[in-house]
PDB file of N, CA and C in Angstrom:
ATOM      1  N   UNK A   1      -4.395  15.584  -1.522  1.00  0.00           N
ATOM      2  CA  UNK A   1      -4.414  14.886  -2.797  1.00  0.00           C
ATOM      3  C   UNK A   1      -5.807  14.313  -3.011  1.00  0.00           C
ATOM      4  N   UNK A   2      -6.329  14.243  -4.297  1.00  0.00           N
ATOM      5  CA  UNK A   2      -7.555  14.081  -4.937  1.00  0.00           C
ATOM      6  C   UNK A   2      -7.772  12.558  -4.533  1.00  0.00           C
ATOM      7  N   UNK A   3      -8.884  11.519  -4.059  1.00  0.00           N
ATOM      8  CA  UNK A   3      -8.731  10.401  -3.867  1.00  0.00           C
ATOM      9  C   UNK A   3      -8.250   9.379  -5.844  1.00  0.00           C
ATOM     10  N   UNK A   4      -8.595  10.587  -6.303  1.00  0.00           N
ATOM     11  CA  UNK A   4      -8.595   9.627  -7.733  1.00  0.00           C
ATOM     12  C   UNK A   4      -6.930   9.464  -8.324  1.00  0.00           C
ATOM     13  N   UNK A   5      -6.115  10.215  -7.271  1.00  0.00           N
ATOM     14  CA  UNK A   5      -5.084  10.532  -7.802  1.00  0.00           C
ATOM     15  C   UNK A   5      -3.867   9.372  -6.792  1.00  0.00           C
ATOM     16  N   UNK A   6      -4.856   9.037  -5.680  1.00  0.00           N
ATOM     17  CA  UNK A   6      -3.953   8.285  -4.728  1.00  0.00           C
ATOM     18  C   UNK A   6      -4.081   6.924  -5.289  1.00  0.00           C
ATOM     19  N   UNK A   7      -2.702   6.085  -5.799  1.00  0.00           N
ATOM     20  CA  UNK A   7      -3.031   4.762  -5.906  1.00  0.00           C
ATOM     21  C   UNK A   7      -2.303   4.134  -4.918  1.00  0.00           C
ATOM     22  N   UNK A   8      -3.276   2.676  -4.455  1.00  0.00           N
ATOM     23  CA  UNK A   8      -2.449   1.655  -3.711  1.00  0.00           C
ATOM     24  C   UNK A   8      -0.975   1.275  -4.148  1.00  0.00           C
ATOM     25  N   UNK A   9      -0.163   1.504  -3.747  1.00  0.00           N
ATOM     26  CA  UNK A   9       1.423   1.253  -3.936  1.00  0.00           C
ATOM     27  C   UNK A   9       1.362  -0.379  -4.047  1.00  0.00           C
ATOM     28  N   UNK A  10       0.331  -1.468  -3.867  1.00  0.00           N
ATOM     29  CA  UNK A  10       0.286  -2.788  -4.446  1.00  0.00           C
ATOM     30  C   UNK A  10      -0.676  -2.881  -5.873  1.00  0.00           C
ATOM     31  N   UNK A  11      -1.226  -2.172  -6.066  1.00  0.00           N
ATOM     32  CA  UNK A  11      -1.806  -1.941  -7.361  1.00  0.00           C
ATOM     33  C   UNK A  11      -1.399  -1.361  -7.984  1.00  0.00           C
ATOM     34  N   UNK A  12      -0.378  -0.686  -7.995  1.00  0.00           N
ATOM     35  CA  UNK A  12       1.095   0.018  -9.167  1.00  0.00           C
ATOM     36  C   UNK A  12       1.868  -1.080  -9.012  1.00  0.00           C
ATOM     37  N   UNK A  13       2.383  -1.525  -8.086  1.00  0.00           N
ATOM     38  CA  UNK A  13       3.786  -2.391  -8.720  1.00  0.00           C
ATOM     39  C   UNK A  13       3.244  -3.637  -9.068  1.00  0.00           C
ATOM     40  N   UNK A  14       1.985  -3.856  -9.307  1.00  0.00           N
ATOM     41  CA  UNK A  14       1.527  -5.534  -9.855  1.00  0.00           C
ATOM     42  C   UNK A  14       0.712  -5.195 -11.356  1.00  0.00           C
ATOM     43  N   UNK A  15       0.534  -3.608 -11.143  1.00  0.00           N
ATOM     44  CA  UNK A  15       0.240  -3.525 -12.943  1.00  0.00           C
ATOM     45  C   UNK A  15       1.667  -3.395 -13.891  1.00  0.00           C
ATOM     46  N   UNK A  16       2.792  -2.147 -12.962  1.00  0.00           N
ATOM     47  CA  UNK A  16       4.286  -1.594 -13.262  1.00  0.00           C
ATOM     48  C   UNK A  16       5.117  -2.595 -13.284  1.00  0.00           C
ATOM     49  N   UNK A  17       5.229  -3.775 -12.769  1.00  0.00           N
ATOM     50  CA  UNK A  17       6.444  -4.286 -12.648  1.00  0.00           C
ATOM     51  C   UNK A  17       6.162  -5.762 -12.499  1.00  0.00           C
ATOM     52  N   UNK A  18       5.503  -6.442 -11.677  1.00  0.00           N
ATOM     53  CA  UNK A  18       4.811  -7.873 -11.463  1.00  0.00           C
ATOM     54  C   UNK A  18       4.513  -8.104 -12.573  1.00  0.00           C
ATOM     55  N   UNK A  19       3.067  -7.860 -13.093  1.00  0.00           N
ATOM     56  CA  UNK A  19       2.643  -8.669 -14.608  1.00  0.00           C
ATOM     57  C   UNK A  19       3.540  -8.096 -15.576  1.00  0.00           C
ATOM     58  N   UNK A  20       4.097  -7.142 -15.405  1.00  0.00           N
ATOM     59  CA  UNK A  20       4.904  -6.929 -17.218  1.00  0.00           C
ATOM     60  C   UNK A  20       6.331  -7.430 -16.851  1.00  0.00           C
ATOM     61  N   UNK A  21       6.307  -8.419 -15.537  1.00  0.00           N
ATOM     62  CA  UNK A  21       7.667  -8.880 -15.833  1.00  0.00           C
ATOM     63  C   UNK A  21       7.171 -11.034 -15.804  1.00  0.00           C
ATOM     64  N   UNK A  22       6.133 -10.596 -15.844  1.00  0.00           N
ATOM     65  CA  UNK A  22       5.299 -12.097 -15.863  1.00  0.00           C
ATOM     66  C   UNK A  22       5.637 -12.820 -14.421  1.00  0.00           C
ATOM     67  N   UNK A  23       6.142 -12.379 -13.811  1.00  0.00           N
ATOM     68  CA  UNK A  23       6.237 -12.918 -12.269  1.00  0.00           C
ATOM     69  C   UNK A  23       5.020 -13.303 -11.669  1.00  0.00           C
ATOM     70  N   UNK A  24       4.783 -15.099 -11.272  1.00  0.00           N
ATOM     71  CA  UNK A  24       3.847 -15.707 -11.070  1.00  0.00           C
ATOM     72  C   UNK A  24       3.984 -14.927  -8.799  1.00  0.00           C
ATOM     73  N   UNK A  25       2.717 -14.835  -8.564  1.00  0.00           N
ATOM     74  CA  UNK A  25       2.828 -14.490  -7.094  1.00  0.00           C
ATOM     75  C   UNK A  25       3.390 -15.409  -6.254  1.00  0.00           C
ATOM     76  N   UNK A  26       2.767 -16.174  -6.407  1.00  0.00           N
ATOM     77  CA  UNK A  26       3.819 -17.785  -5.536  1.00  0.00           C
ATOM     78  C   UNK A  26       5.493 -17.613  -5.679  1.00  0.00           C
ATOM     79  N   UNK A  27       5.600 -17.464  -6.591  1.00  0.00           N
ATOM     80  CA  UNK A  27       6.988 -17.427  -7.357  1.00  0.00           C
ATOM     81  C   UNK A  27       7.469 -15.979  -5.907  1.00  0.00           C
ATOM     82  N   UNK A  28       7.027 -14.534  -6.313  1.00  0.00           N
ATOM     83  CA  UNK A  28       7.044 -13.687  -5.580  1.00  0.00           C
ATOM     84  C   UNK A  28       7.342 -13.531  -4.464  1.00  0.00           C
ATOM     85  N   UNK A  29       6.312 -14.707  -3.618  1.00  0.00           N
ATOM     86  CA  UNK A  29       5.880 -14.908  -2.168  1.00  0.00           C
ATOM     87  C   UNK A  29       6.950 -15.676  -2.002  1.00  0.00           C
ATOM     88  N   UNK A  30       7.346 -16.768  -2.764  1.00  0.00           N
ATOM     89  CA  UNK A  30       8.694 -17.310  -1.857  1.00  0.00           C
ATOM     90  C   UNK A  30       9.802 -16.366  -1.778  1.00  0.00           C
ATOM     91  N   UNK A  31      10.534 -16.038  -3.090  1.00  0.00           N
ATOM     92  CA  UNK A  31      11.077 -15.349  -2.972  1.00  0.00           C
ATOM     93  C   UNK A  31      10.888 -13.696  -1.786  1.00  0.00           C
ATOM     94  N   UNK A  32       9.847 -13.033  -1.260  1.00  0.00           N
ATOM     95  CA  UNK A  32       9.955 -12.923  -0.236  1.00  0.00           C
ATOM     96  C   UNK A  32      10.010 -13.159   1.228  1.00  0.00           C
ATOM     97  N   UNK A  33       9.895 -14.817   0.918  1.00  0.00           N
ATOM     98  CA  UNK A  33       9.259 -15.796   2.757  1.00  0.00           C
ATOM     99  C   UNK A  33       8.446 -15.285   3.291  1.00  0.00           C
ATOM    100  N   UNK A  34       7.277 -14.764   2.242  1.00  0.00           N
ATOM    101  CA  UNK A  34       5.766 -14.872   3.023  1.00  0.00           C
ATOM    102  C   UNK A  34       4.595 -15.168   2.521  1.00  0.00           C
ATOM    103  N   UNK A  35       3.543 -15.957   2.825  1.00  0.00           N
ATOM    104  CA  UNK A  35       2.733 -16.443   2.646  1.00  0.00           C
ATOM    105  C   UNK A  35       1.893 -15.758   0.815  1.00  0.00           C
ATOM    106  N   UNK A  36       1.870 -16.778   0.008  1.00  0.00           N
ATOM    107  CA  UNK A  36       0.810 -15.925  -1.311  1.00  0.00           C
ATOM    108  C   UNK A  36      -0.437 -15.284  -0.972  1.00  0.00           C
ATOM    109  N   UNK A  37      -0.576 -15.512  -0.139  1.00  0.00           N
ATOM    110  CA  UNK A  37      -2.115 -14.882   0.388  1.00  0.00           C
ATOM    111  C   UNK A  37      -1.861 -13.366   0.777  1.00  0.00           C
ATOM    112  N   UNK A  38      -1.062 -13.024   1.509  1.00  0.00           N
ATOM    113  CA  UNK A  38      -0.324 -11.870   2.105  1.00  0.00           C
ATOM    114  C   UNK A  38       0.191 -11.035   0.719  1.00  0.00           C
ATOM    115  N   UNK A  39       1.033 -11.792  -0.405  1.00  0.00           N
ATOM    116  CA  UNK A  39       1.669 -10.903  -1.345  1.00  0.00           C
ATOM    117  C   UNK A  39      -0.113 -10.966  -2.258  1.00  0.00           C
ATOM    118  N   UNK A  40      -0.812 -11.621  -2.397  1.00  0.00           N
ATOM    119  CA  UNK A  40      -1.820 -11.404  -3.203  1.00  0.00           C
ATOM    120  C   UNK A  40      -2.475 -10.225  -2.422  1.00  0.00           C
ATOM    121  N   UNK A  41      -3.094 -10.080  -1.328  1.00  0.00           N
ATOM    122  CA  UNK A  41      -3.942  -9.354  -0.421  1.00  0.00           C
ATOM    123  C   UNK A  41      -3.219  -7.943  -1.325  1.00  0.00           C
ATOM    124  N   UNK A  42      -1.665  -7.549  -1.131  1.00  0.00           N
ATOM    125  CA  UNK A  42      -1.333  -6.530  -1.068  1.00  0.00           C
ATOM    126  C   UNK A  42      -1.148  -5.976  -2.586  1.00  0.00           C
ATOM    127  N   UNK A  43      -0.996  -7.148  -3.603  1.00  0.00           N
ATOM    128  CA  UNK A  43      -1.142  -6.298  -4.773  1.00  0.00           C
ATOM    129  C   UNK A  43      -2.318  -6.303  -5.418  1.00  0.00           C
ATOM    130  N   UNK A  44      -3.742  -6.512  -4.540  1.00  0.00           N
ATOM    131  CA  UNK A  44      -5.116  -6.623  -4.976  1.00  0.00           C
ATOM    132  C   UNK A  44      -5.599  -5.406  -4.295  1.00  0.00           C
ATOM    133  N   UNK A  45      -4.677  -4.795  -3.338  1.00  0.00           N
ATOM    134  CA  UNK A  45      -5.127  -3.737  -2.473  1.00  0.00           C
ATOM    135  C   UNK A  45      -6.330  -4.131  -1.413  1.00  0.00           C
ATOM    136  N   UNK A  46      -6.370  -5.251  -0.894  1.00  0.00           N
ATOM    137  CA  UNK A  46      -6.795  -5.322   0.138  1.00  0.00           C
ATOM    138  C   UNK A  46      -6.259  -5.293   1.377  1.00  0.00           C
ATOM    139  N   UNK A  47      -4.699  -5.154   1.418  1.00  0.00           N
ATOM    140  CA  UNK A  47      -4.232  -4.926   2.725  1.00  0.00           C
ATOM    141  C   UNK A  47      -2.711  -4.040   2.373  1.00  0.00           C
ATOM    142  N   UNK A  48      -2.676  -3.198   3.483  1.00  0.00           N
ATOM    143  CA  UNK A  48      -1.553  -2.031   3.256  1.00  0.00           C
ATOM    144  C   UNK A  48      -0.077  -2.725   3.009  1.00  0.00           C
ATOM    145  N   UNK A  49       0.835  -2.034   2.420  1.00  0.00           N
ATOM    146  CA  UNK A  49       1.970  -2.319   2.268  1.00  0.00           C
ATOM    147  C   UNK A  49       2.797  -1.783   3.325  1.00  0.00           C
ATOM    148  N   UNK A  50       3.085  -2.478   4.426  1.00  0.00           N
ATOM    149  CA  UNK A  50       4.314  -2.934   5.401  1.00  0.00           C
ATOM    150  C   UNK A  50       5.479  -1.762   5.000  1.00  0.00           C
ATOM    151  N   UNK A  51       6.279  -1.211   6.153  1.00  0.00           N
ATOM    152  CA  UNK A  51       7.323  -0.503   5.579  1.00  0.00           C
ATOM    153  C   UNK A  51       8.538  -2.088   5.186  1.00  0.00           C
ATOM    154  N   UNK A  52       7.971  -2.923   5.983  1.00  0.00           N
ATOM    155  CA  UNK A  52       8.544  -4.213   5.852  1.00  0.00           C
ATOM    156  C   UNK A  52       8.601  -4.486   4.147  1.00  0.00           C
ATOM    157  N   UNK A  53       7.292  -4.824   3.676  1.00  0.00           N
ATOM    158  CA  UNK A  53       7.224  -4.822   2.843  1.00  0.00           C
ATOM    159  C   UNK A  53       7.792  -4.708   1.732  1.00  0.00           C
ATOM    160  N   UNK A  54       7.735  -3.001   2.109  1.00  0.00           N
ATOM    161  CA  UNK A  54       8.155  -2.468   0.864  1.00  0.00           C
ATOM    162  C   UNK A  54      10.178  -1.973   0.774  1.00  0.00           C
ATOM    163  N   UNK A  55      10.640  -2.655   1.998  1.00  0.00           N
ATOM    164  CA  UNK A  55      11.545  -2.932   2.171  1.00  0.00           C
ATOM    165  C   UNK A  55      12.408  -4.318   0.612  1.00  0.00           C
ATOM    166  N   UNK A  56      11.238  -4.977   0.911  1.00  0.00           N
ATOM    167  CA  UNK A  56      11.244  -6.253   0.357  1.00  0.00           C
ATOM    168  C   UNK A  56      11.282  -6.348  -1.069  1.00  0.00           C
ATOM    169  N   UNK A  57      10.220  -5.095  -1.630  1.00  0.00           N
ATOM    170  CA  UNK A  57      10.051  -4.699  -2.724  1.00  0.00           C
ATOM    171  C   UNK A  57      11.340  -4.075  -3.366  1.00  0.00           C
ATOM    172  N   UNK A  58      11.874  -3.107  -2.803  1.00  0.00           N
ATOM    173  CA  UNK A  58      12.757  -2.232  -2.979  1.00  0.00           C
ATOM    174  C   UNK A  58      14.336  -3.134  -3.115  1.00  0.00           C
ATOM    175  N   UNK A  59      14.430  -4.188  -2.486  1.00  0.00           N
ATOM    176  CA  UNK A  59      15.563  -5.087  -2.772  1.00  0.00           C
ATOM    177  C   UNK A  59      15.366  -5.934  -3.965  1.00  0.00           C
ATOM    178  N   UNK A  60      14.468  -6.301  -3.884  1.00  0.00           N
ATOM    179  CA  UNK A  60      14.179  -7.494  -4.971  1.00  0.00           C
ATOM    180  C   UNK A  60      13.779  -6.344  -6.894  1.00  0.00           C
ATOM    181  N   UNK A  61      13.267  -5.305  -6.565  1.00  0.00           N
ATOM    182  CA  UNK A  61      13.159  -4.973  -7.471  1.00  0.00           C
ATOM    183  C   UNK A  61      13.803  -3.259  -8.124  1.00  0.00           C
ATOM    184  N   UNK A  62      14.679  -2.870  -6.786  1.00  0.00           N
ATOM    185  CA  UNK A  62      15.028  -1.433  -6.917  1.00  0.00           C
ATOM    186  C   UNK A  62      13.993  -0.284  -7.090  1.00  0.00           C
ATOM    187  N   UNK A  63      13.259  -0.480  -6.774  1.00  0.00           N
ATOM    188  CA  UNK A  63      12.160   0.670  -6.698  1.00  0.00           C
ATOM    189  C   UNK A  63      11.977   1.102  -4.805  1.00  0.00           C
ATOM    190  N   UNK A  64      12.266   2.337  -5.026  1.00  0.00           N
ATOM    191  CA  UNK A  64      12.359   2.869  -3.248  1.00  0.00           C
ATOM    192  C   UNK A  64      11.436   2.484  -2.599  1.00  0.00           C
ATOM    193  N   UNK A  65      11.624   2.045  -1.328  1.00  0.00           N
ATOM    194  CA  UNK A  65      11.137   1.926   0.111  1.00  0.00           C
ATOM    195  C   UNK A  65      10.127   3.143   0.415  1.00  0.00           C
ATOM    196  N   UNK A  66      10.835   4.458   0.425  1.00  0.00           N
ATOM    197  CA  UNK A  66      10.471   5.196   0.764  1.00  0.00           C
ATOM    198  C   UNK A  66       9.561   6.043   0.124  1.00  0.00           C
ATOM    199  N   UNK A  67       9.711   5.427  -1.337  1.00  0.00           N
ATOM    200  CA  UNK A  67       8.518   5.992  -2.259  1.00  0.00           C
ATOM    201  C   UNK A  67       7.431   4.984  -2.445  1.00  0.00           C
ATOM    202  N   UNK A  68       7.617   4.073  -1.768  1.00  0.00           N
ATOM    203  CA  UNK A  68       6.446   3.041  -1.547  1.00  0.00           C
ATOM    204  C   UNK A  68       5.791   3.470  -0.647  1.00  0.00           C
ATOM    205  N   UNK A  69       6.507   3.528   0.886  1.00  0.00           N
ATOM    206  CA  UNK A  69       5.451   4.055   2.055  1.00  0.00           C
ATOM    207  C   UNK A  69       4.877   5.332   1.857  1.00  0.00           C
ATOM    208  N   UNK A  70       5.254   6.138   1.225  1.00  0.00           N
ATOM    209  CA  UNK A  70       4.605   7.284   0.767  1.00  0.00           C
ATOM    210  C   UNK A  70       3.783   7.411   0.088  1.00  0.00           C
ATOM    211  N   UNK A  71       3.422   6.712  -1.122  1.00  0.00           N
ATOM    212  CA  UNK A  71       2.192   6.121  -1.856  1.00  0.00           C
ATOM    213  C   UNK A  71       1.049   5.439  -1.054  1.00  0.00           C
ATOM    214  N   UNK A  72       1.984   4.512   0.170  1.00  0.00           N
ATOM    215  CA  UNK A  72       0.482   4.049   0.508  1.00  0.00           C
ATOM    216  C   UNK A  72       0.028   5.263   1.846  1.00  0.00           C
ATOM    217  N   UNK A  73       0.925   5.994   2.143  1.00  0.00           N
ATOM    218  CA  UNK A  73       0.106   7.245   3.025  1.00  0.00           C
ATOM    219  C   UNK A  73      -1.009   7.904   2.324  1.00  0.00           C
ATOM    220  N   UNK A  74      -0.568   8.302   1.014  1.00  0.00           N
ATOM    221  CA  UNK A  74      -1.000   9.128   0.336  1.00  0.00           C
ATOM    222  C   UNK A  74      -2.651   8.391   0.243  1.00  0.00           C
ATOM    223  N   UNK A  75      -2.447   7.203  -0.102  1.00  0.00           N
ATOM    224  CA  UNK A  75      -3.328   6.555  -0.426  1.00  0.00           C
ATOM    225  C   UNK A  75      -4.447   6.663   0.847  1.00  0.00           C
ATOM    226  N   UNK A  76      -3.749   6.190   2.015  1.00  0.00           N
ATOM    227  CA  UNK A  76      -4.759   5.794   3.191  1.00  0.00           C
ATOM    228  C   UNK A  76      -5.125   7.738   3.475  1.00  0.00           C
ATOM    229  N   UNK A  77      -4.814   8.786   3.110  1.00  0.00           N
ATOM    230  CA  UNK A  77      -4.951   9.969   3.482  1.00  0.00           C
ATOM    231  C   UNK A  77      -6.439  10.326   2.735  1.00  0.00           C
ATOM    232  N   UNK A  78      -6.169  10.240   1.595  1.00  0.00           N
ATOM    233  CA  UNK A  78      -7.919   9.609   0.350  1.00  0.00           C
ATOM    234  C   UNK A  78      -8.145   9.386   1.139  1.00  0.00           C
ATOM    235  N   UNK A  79      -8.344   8.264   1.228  1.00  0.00           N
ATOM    236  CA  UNK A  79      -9.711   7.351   1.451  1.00  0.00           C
ATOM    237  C   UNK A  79      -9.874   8.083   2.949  1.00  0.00           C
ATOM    238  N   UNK A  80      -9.155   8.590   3.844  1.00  0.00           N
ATOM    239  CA  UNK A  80      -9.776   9.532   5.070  1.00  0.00           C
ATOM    240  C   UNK A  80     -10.701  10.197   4.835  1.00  0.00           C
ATOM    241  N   UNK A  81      -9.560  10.994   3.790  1.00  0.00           N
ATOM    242  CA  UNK A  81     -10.259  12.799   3.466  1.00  0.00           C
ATOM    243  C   UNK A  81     -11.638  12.294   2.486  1.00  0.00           C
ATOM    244  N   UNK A  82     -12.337  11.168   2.275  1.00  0.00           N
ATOM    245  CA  UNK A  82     -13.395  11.212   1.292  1.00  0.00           C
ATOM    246  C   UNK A  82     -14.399  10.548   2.131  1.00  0.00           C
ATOM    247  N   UNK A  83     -14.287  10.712   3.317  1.00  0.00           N
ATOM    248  CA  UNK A  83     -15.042   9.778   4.658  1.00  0.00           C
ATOM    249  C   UNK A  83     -14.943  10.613   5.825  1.00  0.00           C
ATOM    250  N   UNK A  84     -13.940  11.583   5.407  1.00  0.00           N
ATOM    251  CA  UNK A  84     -13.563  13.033   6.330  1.00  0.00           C
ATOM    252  C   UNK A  84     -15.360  13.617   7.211  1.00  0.00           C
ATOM    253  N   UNK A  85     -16.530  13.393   6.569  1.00  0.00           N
ATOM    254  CA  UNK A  85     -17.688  14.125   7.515  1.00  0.00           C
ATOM    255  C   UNK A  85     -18.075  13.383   7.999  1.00  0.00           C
ATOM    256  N   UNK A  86     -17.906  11.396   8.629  1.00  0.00           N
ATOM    257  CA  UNK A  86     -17.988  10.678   9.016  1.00  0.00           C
ATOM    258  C   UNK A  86     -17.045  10.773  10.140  1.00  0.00           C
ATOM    259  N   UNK A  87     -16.246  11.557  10.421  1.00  0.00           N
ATOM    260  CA  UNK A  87     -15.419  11.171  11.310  1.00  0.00           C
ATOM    261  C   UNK A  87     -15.145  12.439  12.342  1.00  0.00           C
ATOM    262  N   UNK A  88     -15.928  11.890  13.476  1.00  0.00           N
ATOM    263  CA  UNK A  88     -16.305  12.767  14.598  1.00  0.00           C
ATOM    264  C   UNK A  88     -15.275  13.073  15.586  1.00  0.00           C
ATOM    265  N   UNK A  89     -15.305  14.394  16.150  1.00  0.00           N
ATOM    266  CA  UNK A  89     -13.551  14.694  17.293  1.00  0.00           C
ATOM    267  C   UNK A  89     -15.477  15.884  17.860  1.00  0.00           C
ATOM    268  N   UNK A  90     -14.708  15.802  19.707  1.00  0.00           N
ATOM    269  CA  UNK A  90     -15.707  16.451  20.570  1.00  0.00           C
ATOM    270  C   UNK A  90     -14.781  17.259  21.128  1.00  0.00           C
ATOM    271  N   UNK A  91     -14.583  18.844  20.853  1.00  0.00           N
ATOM    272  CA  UNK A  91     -13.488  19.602  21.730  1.00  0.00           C
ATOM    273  C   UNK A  91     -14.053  20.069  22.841  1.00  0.00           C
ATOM    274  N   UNK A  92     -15.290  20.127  23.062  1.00  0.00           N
ATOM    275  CA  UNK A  92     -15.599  19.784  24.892  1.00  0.00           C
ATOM    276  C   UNK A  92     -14.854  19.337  25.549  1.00  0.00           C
ATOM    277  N   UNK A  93     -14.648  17.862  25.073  1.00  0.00           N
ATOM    278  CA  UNK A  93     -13.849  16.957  26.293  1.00  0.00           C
ATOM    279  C   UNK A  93     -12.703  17.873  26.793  1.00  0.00           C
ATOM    280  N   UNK A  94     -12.352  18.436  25.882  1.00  0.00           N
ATOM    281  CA  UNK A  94     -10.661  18.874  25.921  1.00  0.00           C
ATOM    282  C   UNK A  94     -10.805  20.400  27.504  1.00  0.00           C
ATOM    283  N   UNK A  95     -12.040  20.494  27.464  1.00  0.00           N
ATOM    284  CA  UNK A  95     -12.443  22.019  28.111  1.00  0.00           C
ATOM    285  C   UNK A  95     -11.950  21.764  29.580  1.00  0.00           C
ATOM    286  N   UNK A  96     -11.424  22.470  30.521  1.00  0.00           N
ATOM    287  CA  UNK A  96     -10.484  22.457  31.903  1.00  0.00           C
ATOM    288  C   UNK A  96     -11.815  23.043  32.554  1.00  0.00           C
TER     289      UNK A  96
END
């Protein structure tokens, strides 16, 4: 997948569903029992979404678990594959 095509699964559900349901994050964060810093981090996309998480998501708002952790694979797979000639493997070592 194209990196332009992978979005953070916390930067869809805080444009999709958070602000167009006016849900303050504090508000959010209690209602999940964890810290606003943690639910902010994750719908600013500075930190990955938890299968925990998106456990959390998926109760409180019916949107799948499993199509959450899959978004943010997709996502962390980008940002590999666009850093992909930075990232060195030596098949020497592997030689008997």
């Amino acid at each position: 997948m194209h990196s332009l095509l992978a979005i953070h699964p916390g930067i869809w559900l805080k444009s999709e569903i958070i602000e167009s349901k006016g849900i303050a994050i504090g508000a959010l964060a209690n209602a999940f029992g964890v810290s606003r810093q943690s639910v902010s981090a994750i719908l600013n996309g500075r930190s990955a979404l938890s299968a925990d998480m998106a456990i959390r998501f998926e109760k409180l708002f019916d949107v799948k678990a499993d199509t959450l952790c899959r978004m943010q694979t997709a996502f962390d797979l980008a940002n590999a594959r666009a850093r992909e000639k930075d990232i060195k493997v030596d098949k020497r070592q592997l030689a008997a």
